[in-house]
Protein backbone atom coordinates (compact mmCIF):
# COMPACT_ATOMS: atom_id res chain seq x y z
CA UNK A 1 101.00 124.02 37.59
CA UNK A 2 102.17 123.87 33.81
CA UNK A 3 100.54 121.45 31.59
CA UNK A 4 101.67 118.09 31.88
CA UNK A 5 102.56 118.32 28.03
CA UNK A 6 105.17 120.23 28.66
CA UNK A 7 106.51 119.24 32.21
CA UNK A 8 107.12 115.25 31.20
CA UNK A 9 109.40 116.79 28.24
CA UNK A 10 110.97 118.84 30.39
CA UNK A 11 111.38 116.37 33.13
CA UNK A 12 112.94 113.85 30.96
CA UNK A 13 114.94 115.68 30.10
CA UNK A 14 116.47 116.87 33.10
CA UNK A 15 117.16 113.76 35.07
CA UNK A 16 120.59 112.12 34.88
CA UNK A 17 121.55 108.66 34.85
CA UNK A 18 121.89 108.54 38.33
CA UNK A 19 118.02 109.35 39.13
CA UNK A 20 116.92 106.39 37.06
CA UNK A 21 118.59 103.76 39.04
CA UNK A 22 117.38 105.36 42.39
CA UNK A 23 114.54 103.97 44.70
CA UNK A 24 111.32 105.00 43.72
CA UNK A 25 109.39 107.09 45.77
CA UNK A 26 105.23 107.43 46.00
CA UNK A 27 105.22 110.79 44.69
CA UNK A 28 107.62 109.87 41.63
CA UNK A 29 105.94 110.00 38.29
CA UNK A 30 106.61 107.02 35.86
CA UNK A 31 107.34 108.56 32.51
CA UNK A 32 108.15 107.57 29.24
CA UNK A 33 108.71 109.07 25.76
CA UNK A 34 108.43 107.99 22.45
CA UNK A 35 109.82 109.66 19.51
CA UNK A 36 107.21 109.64 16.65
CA UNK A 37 108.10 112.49 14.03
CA UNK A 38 109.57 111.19 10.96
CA UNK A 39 113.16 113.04 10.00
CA UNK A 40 113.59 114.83 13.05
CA UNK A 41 116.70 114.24 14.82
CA UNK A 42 117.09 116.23 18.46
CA UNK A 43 119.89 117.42 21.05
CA UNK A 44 118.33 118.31 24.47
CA UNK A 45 120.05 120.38 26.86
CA UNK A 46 119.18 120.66 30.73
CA UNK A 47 120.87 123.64 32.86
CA UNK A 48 123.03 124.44 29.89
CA UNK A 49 124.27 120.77 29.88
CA UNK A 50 123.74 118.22 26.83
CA UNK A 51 122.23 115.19 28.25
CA UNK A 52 120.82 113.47 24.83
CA UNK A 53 122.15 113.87 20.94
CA UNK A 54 121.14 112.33 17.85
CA UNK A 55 118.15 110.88 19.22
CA UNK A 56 116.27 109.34 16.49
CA UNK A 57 112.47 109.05 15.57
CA UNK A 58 111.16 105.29 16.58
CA UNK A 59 112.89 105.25 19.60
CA UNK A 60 111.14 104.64 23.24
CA UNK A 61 113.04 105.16 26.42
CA UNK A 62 112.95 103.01 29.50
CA UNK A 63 109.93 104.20 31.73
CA UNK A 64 112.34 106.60 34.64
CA UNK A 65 110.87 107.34 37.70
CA UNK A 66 111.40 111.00 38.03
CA UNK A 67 110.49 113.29 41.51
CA UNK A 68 108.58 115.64 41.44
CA UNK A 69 110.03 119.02 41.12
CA UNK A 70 110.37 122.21 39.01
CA UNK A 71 113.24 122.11 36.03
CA UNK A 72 114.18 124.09 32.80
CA UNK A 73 114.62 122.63 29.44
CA UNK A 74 115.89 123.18 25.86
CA UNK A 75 115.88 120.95 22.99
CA UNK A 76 117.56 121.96 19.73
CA UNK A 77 118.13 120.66 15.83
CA UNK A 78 121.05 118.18 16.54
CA UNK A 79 124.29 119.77 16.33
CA UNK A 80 123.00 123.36 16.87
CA UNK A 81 124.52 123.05 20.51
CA UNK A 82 123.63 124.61 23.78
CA UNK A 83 123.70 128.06 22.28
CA UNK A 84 121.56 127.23 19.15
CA UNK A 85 117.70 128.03 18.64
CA UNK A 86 115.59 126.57 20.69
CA UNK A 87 113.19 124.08 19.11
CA UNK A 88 111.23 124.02 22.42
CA UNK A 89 112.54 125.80 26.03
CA UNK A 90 110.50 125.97 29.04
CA UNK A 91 112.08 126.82 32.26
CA UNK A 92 110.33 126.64 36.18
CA UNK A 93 108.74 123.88 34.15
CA UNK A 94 106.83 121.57 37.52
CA UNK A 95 107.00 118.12 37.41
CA UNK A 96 103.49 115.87 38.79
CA UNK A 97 104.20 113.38 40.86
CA UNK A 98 101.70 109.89 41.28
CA UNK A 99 101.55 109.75 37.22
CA UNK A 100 102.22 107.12 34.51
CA UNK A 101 102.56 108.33 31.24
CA UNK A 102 104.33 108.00 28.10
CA UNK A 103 104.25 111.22 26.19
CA UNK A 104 104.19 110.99 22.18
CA UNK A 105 106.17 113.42 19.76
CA UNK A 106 104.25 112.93 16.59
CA UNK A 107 102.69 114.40 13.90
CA UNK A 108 99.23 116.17 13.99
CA UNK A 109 96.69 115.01 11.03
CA UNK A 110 97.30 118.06 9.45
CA UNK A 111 101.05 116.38 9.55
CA UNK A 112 102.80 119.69 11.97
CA UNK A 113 104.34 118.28 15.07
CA UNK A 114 102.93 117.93 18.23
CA UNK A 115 103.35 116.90 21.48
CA UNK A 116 100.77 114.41 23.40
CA UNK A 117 100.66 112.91 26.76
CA UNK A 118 98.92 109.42 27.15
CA UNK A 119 97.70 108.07 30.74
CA UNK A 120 98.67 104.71 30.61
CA UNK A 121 95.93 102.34 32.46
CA UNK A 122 97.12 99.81 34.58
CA UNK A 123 94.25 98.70 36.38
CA UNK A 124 94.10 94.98 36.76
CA UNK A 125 92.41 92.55 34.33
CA UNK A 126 90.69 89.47 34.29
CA UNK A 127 92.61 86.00 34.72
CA UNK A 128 93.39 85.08 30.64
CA UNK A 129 92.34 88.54 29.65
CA UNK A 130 94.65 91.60 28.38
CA UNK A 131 94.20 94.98 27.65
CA UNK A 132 95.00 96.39 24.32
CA UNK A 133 95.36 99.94 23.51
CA UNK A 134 95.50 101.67 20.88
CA UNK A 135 97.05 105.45 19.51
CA UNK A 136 96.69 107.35 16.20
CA UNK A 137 99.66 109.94 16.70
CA UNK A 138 99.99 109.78 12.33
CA UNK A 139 99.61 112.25 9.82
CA UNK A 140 96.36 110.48 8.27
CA UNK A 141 92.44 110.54 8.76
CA UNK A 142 90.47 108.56 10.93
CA UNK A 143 90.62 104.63 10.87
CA UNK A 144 89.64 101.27 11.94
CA UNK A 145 91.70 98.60 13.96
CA UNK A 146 91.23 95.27 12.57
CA UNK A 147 91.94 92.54 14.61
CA UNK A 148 92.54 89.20 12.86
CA UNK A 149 90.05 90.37 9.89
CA UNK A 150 87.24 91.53 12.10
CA UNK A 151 86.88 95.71 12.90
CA UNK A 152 88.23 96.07 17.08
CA UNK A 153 88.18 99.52 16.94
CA UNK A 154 86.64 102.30 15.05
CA UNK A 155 86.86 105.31 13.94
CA UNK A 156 90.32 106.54 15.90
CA UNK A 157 91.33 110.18 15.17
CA UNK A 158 94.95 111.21 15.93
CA UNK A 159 95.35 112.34 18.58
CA UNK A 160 93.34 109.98 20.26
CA UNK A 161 93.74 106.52 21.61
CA UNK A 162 90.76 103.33 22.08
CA UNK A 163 91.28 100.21 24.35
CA UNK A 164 89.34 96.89 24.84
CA UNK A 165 89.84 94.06 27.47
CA UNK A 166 90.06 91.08 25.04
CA UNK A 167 91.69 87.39 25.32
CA UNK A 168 95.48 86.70 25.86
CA UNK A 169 96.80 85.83 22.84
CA UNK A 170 98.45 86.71 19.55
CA UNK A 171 96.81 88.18 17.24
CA UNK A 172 97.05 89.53 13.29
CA UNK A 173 96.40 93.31 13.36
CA UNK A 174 96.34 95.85 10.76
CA UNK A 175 95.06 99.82 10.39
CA UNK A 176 92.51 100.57 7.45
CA UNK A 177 90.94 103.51 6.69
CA UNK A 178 87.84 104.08 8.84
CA UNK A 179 85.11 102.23 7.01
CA UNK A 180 86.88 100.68 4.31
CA UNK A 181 89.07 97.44 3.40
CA UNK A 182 91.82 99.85 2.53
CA UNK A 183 95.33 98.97 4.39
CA UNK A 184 97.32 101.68 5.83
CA UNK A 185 99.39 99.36 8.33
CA UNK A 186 100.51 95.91 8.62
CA UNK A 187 98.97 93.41 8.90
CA UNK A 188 101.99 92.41 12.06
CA UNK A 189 101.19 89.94 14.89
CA UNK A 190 101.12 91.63 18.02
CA UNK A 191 101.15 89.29 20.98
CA UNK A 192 98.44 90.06 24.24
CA UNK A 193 100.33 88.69 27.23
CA UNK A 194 98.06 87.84 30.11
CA UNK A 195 98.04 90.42 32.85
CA UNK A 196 99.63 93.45 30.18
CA UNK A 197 98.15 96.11 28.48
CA UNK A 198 99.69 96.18 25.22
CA UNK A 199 99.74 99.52 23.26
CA UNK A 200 100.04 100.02 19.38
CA UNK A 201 100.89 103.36 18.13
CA UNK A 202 100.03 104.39 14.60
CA UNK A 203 102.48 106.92 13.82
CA UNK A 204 104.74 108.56 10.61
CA UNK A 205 102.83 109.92 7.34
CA UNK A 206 100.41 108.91 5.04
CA UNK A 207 101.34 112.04 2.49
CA UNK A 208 104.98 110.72 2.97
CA UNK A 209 104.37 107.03 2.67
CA UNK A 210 106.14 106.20 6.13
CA UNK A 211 103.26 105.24 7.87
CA UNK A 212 104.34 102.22 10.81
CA UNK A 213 103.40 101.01 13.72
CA UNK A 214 105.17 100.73 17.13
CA UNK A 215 104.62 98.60 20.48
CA UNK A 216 104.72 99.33 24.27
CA UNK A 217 103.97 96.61 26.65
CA UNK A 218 103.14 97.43 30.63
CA UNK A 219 102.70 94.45 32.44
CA UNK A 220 102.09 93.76 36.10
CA UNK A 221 97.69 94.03 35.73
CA UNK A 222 97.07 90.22 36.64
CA UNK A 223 94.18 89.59 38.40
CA UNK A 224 93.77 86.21 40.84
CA UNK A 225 93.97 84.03 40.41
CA UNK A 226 96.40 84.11 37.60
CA UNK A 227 98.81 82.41 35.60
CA UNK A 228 97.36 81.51 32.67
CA UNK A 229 99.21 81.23 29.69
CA UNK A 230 98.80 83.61 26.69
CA UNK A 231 99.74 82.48 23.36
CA UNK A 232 103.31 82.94 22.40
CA UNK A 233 104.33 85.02 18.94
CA UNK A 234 106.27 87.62 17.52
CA UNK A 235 105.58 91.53 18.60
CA UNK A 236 106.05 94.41 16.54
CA UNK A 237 108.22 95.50 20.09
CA UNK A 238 107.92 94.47 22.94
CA UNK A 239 108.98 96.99 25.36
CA UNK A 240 108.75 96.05 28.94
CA UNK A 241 107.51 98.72 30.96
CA UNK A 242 107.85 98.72 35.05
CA UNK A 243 104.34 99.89 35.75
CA UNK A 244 102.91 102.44 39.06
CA UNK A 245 98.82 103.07 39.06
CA UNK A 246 98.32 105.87 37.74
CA UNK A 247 96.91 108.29 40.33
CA UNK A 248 96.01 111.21 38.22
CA UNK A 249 97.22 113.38 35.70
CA UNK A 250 96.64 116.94 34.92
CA UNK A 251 96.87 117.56 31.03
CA UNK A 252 95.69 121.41 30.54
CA UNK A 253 97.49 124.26 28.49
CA UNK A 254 99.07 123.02 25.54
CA UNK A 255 102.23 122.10 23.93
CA UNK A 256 103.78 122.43 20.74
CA UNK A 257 106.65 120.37 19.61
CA UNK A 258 108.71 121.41 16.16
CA UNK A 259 110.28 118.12 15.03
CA UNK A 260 112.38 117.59 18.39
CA UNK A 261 111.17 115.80 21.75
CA UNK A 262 112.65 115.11 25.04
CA UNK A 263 113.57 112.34 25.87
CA UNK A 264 116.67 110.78 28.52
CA UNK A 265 118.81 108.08 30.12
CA UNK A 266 118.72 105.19 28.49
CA UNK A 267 116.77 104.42 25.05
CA UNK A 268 114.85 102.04 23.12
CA UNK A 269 114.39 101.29 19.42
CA UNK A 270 110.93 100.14 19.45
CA UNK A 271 110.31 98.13 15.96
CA UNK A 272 108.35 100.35 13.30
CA UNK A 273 106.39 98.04 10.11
């Protein structure tokens, strides 16, 4: 089987509108894709047909449930139509069933783009508790999370993600550079709903000055008994994800995406500070 990297591009890209409003099955892999290199604008073809143009960087789909299967794939520089170079192509590309991901086009810290697949963890949680996650997918060094003032998180490399079960509740994040006071994002409230695990993405360039953060939201992790309230507030984006357990997921080989990514069906502009 083809790495995962490359099969949840491909996949996306391949299934029409119809697949995402049909019934789910237990072998159907939940997949989405967010679009996390600055200035890169992508067509993507499947079969020789265009099923996305002009899809633009800060944009999250809808999570699609998506058989499992084998499928080809080309994405090109918008515009450069089915016939242009091919930015990626991979064809008898299969497709994993059982998974939840969202796969990440971003930049590498060396700032060339790159393709990364995320497991997304939907165990439960504790009654009042959520799970926050987070993902440096920029084009800067290693930092800290802060979490109203106080270090949550340290050290994150890109491309590399940390999580913590902490109280439901909003709270005042920013990114500084690992072991110093020194801002690189925000500070943005980010609200922890009970029962959710709530994921931040670093993402854009610190060279280019278009660093920014973005927000993915999976809920459906409450533990019993439940109910209780987390505190209300504003989100950088709140993107309400329908959530499967994530069986497994095989990431091997590797992937490189030039300044396009895959993505399908119908889109979200998740907020970017």
């Amino acid at each position: 089987m083809k790495s995962l990297r490359i099969a949840a591009a491909t996949a996306l890209a391949l299934a029409p509108a119809a697949l995402v409003a049909g019934p789910a099955h237990a072998a159907d892999a939940t997949v989405s894709i967010l679009h996390a290199v600055p200035g890169a604008t992508v067509d993507v073809y499947a079969n020789g047909k265009s099923l996305l143009t002009n899809f633009k960087p800060g944009t999250l789909t809808d999570p699609l449930m998506l058989p499992e299967g084998s499928y080809d794939l080309k994405v090109t520089a918008a515009g450069a139509g089915a016939g242009g170079k091919a930015i990626i192509e991979a064809k008898g590309v299969a497709v994993p069933g059982g998974a939840n991901v969202t796969v990440v086009a971003h930049l590498s810290e060396a700032g060339k783009p790159v393709l990364t697949p995320f497991v997304n963890d939907t165990s439960k949680v504790p009654a009042g508790k959520a799970r926050l996650t987070v993902r440096h997918t920029a084009a800067a060094p290693a930092v800290d999370v802060r979490a109203n003032g106080a270090v949550a998180l340290k050290g994150l490399t890109n491309p590399n993600e940390a999580k913590a079960v902490v109280d439901a509740g909003t709270i005042k994040a920013d990114v500084v550079l690992a072991g110093t006071s020194t801002v690189a994002i925000g500070p943005a409230d980010v609200n922890l709903k009970e029962g959710t695990n709530t994921i931040v993405y670093a993402w854009g360039s610190a060279a280019d000055k278009n660093l920014a953060l973005a927000v993915q939201t999976i809920s459906g992790m409450h533990s019993a008994p439940g109910g209780v309230p987390a505190g209300a507030g504003g989100q950088v984006a709140d993107e309400k994800q329908a959530a499967d357990v994530a069986r497994y997921a095989a990431i091997g080989g590797a992937a490189a995406a030039a300044g396009g990514l895959v993505l399908l069906a119908r889109r979200r502009t998740a907020d970017a500070r």
